[in-house]
Protein backbone atom coordinates (compact mmCIF):
# COMPACT_ATOMS: atom_id res chain seq x y z
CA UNK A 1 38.02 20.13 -16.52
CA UNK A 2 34.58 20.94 -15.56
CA UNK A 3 32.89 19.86 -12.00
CA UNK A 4 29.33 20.27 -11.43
CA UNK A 5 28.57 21.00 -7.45
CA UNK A 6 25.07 20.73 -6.56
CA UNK A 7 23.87 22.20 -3.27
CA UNK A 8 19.78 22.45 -2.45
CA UNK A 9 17.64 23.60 -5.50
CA UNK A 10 20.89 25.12 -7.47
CA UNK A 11 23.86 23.72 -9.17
CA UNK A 12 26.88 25.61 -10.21
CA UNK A 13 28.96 24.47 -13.15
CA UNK A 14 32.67 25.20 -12.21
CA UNK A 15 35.47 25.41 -15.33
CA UNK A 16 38.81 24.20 -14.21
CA UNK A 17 41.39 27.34 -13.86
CA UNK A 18 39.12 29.49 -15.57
CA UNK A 19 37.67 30.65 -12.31
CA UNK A 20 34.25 31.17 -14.19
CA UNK A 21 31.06 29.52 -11.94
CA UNK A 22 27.87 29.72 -14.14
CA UNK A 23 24.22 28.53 -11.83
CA UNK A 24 22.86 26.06 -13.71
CA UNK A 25 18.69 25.46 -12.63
CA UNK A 26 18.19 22.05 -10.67
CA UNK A 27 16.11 19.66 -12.59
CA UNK A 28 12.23 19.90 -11.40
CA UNK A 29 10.41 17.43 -9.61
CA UNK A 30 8.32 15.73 -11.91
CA UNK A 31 4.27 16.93 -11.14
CA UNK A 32 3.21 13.67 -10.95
CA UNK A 33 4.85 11.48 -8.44
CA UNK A 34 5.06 7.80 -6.38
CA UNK A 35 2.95 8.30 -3.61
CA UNK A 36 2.64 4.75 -2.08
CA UNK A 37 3.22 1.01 -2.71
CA UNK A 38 1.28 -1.56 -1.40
CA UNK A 39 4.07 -4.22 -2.39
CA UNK A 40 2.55 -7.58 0.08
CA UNK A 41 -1.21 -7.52 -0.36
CA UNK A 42 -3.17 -8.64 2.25
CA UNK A 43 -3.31 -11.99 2.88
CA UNK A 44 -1.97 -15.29 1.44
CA UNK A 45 -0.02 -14.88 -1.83
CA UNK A 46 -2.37 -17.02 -3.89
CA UNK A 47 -1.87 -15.56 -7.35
CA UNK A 48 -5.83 -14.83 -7.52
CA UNK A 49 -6.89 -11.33 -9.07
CA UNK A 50 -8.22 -10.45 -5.86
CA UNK A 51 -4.79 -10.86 -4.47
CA UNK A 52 -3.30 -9.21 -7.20
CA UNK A 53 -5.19 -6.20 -7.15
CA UNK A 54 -4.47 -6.05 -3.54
CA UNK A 55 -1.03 -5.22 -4.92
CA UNK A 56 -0.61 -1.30 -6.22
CA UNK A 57 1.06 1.91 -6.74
CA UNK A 58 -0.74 5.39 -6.27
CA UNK A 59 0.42 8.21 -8.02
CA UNK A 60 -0.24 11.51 -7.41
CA UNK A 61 -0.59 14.57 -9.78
CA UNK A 62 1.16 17.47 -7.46
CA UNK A 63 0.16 20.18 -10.12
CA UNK A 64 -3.05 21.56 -10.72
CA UNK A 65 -3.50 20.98 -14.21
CA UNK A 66 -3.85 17.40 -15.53
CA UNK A 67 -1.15 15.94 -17.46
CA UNK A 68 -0.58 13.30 -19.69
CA UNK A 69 0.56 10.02 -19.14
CA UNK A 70 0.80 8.42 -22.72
CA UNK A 71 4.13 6.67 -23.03
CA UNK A 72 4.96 7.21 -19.00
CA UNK A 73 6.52 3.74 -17.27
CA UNK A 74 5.85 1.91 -14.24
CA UNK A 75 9.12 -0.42 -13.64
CA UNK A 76 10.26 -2.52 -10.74
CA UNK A 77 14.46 -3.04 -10.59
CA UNK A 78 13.99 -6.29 -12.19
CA UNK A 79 12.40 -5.00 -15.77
CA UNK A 80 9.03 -5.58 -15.12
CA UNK A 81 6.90 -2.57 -17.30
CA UNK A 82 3.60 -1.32 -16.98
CA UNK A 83 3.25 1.58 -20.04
CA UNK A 84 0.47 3.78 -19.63
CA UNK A 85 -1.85 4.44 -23.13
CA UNK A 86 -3.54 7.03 -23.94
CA UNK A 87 -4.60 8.36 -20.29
CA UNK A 88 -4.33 11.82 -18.41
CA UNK A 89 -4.28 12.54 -14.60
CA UNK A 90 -6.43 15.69 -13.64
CA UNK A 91 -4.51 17.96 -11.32
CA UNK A 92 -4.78 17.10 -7.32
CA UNK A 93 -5.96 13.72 -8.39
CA UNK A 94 -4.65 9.68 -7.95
CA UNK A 95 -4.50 6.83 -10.11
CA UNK A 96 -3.74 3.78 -8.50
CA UNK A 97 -1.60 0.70 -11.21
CA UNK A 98 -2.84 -2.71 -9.69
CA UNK A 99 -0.84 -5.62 -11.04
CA UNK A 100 -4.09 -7.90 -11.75
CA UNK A 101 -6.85 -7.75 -14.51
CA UNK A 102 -9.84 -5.22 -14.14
CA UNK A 103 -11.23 -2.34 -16.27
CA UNK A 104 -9.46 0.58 -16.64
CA UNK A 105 -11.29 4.42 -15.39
CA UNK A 106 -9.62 7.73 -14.71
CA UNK A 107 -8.27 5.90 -11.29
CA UNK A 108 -7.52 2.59 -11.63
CA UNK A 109 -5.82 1.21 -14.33
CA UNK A 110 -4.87 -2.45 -14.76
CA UNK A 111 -1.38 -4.33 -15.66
CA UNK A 112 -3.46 -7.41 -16.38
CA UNK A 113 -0.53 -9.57 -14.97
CA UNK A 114 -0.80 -13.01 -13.33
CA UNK A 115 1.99 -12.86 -11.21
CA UNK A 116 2.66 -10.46 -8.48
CA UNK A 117 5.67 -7.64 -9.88
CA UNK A 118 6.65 -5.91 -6.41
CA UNK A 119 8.85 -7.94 -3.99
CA UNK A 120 8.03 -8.19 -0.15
CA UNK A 121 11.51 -8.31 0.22
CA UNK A 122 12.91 -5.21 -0.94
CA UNK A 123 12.14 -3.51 -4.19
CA UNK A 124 11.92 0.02 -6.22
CA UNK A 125 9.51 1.39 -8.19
CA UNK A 126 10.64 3.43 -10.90
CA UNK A 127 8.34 6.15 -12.86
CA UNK A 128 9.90 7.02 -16.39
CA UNK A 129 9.45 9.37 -18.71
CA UNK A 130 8.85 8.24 -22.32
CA UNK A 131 12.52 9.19 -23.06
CA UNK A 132 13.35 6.39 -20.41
CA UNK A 133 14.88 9.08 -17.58
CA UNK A 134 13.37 8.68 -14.19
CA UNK A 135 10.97 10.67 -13.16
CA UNK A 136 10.17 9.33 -9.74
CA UNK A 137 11.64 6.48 -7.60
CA UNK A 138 10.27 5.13 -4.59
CA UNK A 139 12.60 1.94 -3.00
CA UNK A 140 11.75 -0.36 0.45
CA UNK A 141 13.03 -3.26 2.68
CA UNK A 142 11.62 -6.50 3.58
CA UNK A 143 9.38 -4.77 6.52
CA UNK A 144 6.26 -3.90 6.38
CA UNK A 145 3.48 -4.39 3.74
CA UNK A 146 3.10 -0.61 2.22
CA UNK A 147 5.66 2.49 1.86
CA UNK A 148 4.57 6.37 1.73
CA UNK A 149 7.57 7.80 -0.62
């Protein structure tokens, strides 16, 4: 029987009655991360691209080198997928994913829904790697309009 114990940055893999503890490295923070939702945009809920747009998540690219996005997901817990394209994020930089329709640049980018994807009520955004693990989660309530993660 093996456990895995995982205190701070470290874990230690522990064999059953073998008495052997190995450190096993803690997975890394992803370099590019959820750094806010604005989940209720401002104003009435009208569905219009305005209102849409008023609805987004920032990213941020912690590392100074820019990395690449290509294949990276944007999900909310009930499926809904935004899959970034070709695209990179230079290092110390944002891109903001509004729901509406717009043209893409290097810091907006567009889901080109009509229908708002993050609920006022409670939601979580999940950032996934192309293999589908999570790279970054960022989850809120019902108050508020925005959430620094």
């Amino acid at each position: 029987m093996k456990k895995l114990l995982v205190a701070g940055a470290a874990a230690v893999l522990v064999a059953g009655g073998a008495g052997v503890a190995m450190a096993v490295p803690a997975e890394a923070a992803s370099p590019v991360q959820i750094y806010r939702v604005y989940y209720d945009s401002p104003g009435k809920d009208t569905r219009s691209n305005a209102s849409l747009n008023g609805e987004w998540v920032q990213l941020f690219n912690t590392s100074t080198s820019s990395k690449n996005l290509k294949g990276v997901k944007l999900r909310d817990k009930t499926g809904y997928t935004y899959t970034f394209g070709t695209f990179t994020i230079k290092g110390r930089k944002s891109v903001y994913v509004h729901t509406g329709k717009g043209s893409n640049s290097a810091t907006q980018r567009y889901w080109g829904r009509s229908q708002y994807v993050w609920n006022n009520t409670g939601d979580t955004a999940y950032l996934l790697y192309p293999s589908g693990s999570v790279a970054d989660k960022c989850s809120w309530g019902s108050s508020g309009s925005s959430k620094y993660c």
